[in-house]
N, C-alpha and C. Protein backbone atom coordinates (compact mmCIF):
# COMPACT_ATOMS: atom_id res chain seq x y z
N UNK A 1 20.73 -17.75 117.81
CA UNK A 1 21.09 -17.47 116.43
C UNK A 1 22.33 -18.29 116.06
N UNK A 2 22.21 -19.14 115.27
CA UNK A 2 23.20 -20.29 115.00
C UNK A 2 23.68 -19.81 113.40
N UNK A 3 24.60 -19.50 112.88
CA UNK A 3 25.18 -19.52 111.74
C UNK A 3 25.73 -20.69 110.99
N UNK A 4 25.02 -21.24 110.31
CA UNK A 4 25.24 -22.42 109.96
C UNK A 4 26.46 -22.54 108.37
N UNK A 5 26.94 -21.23 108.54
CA UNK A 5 27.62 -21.17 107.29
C UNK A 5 29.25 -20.59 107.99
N UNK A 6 29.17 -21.02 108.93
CA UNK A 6 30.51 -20.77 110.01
C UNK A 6 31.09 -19.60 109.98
N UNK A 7 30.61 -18.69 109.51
CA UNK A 7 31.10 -17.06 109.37
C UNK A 7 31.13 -16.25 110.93
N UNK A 8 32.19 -15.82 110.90
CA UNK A 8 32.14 -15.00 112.14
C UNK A 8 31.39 -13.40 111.62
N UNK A 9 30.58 -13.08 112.94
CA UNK A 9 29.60 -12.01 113.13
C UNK A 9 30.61 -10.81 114.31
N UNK A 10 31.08 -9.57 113.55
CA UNK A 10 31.14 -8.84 114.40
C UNK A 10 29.77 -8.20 115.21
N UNK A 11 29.74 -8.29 116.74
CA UNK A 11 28.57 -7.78 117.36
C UNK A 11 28.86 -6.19 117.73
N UNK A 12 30.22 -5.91 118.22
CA UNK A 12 30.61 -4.94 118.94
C UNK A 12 32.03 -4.90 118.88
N UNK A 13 33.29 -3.82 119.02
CA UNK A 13 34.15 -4.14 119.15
C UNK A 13 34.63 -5.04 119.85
N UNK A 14 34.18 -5.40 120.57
CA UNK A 14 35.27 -6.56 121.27
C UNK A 14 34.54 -8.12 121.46
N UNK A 15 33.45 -8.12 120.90
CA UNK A 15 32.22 -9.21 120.95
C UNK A 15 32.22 -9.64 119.76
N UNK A 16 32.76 -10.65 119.33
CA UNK A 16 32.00 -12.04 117.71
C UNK A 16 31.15 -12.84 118.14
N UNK A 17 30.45 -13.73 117.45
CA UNK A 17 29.45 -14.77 116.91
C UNK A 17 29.94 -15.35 116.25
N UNK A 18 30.06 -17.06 116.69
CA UNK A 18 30.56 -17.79 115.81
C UNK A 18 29.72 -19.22 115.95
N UNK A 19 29.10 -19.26 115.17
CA UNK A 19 28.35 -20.50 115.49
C UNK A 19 26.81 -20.58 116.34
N UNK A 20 26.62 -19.60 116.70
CA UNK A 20 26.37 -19.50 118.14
C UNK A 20 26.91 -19.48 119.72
N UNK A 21 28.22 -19.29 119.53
CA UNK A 21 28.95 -18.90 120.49
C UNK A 21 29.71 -17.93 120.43
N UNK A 22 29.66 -16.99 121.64
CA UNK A 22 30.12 -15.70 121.92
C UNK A 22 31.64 -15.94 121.91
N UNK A 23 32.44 -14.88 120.91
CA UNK A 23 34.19 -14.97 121.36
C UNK A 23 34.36 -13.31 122.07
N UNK A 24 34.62 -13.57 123.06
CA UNK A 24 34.99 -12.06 123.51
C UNK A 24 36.25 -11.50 123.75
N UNK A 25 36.84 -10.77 123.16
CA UNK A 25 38.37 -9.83 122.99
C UNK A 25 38.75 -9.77 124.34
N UNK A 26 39.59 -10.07 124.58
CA UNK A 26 40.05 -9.49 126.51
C UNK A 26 40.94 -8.67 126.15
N UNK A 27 41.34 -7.62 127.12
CA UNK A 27 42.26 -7.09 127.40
C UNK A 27 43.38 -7.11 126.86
N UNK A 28 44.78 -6.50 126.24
CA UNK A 28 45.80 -7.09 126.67
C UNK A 28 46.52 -7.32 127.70
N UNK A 29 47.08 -8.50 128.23
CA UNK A 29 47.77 -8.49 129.07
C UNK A 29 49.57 -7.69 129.28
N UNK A 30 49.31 -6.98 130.53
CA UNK A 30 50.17 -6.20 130.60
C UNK A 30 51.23 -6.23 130.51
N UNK A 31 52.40 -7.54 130.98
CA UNK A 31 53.72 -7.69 130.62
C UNK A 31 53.96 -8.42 129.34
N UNK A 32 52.83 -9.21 129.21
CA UNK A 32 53.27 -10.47 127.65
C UNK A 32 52.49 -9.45 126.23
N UNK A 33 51.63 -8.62 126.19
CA UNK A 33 51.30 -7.98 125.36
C UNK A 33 49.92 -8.60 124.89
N UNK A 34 49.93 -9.77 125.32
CA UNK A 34 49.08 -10.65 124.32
C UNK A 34 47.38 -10.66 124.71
N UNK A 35 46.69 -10.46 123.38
CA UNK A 35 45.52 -10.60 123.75
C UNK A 35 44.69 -12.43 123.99
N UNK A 36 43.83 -12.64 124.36
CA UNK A 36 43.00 -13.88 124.86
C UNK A 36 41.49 -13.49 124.27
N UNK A 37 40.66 -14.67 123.98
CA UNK A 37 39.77 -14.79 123.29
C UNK A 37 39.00 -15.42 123.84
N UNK A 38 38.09 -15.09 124.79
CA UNK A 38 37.16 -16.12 125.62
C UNK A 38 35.62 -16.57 125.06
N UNK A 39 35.77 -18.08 125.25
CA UNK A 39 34.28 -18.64 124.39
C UNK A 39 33.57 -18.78 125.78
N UNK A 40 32.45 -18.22 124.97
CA UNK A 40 31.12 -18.75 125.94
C UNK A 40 29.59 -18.87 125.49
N UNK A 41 28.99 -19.68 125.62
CA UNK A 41 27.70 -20.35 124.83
C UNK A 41 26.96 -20.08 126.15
N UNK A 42 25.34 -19.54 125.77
CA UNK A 42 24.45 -18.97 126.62
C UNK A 42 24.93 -18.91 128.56
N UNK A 43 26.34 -17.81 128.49
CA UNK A 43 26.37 -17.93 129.50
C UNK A 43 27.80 -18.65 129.99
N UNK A 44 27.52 -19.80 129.31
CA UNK A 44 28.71 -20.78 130.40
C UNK A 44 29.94 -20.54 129.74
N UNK A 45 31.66 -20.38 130.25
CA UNK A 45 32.52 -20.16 130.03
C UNK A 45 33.35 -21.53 129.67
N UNK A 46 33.37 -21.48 128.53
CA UNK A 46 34.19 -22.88 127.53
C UNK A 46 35.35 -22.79 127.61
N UNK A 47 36.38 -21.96 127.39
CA UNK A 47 37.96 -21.87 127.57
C UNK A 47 38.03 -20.37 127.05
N UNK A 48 39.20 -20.22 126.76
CA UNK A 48 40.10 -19.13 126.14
C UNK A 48 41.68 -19.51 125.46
N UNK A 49 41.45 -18.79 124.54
CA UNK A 49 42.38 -19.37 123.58
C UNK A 49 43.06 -17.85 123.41
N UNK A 50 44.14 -17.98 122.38
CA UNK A 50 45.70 -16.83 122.24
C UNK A 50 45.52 -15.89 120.54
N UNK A 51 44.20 -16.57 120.25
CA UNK A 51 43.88 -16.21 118.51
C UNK A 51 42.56 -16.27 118.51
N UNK A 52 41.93 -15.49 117.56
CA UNK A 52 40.68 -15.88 116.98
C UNK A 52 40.18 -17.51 116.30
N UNK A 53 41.06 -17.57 115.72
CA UNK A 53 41.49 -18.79 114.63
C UNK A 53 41.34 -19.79 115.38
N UNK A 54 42.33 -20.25 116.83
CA UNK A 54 41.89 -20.98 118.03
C UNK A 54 40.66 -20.99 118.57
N UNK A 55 40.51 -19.93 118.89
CA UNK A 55 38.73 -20.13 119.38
C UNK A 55 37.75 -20.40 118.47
N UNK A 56 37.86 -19.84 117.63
CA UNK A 56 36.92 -20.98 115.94
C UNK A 56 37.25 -21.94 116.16
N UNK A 57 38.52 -22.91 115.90
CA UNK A 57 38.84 -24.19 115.75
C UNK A 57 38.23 -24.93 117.32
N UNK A 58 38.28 -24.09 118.03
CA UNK A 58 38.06 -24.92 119.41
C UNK A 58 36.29 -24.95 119.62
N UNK A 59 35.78 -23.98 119.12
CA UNK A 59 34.04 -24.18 119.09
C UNK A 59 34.01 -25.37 118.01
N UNK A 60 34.42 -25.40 117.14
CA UNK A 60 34.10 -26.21 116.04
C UNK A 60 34.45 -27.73 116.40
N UNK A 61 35.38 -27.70 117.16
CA UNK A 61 36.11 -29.32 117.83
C UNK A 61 34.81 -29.54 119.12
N UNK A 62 34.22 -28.58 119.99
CA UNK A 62 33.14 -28.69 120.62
C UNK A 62 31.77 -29.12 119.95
N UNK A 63 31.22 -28.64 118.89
CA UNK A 63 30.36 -29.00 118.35
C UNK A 63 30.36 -30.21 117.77
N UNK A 64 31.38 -31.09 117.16
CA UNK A 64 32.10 -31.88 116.41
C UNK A 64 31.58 -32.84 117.79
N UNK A 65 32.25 -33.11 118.75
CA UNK A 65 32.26 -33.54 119.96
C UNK A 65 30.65 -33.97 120.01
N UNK A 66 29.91 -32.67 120.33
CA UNK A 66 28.45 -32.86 120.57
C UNK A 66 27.25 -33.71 119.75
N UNK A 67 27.74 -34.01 118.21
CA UNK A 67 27.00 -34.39 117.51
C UNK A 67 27.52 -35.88 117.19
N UNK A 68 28.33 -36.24 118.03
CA UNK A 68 28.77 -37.61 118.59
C UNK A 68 27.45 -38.78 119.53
């Protein structure tokens, strides 16, 4: 399921859709407070980023990449 109108899809609390790639909420981490945002497309683990906003911009710089 590819969203071709770049809108993020809440799936679950802690699960989006963006593009066709999964952003998943982690945890916060316990001394820095901060939450992490992990991308992953059918499966395979792309990075993790410190924002939502980052992990959009960073699928979108991946796709960008791919149609190269």
């Amino acid at each position: 399921m590819v969203n071709s109108a770049g809108a993020t899809i809440q799936i679950s609390k802690h699960t989006r859709l963006y593009c066709g790639f999964t952003i998943q909420i982690c945890p916060q981490h316990s001394k820095t407070k901060r939450r992490t945002y992990q991308i992953t497309n059918n499966g395979i683990y792309l990075g993790r980023d410190f924002s939502s906003a980052e992990a959009e911009k960073t699928i979108d710089e991946i796709i960008k990449r791919a149609r190269k």
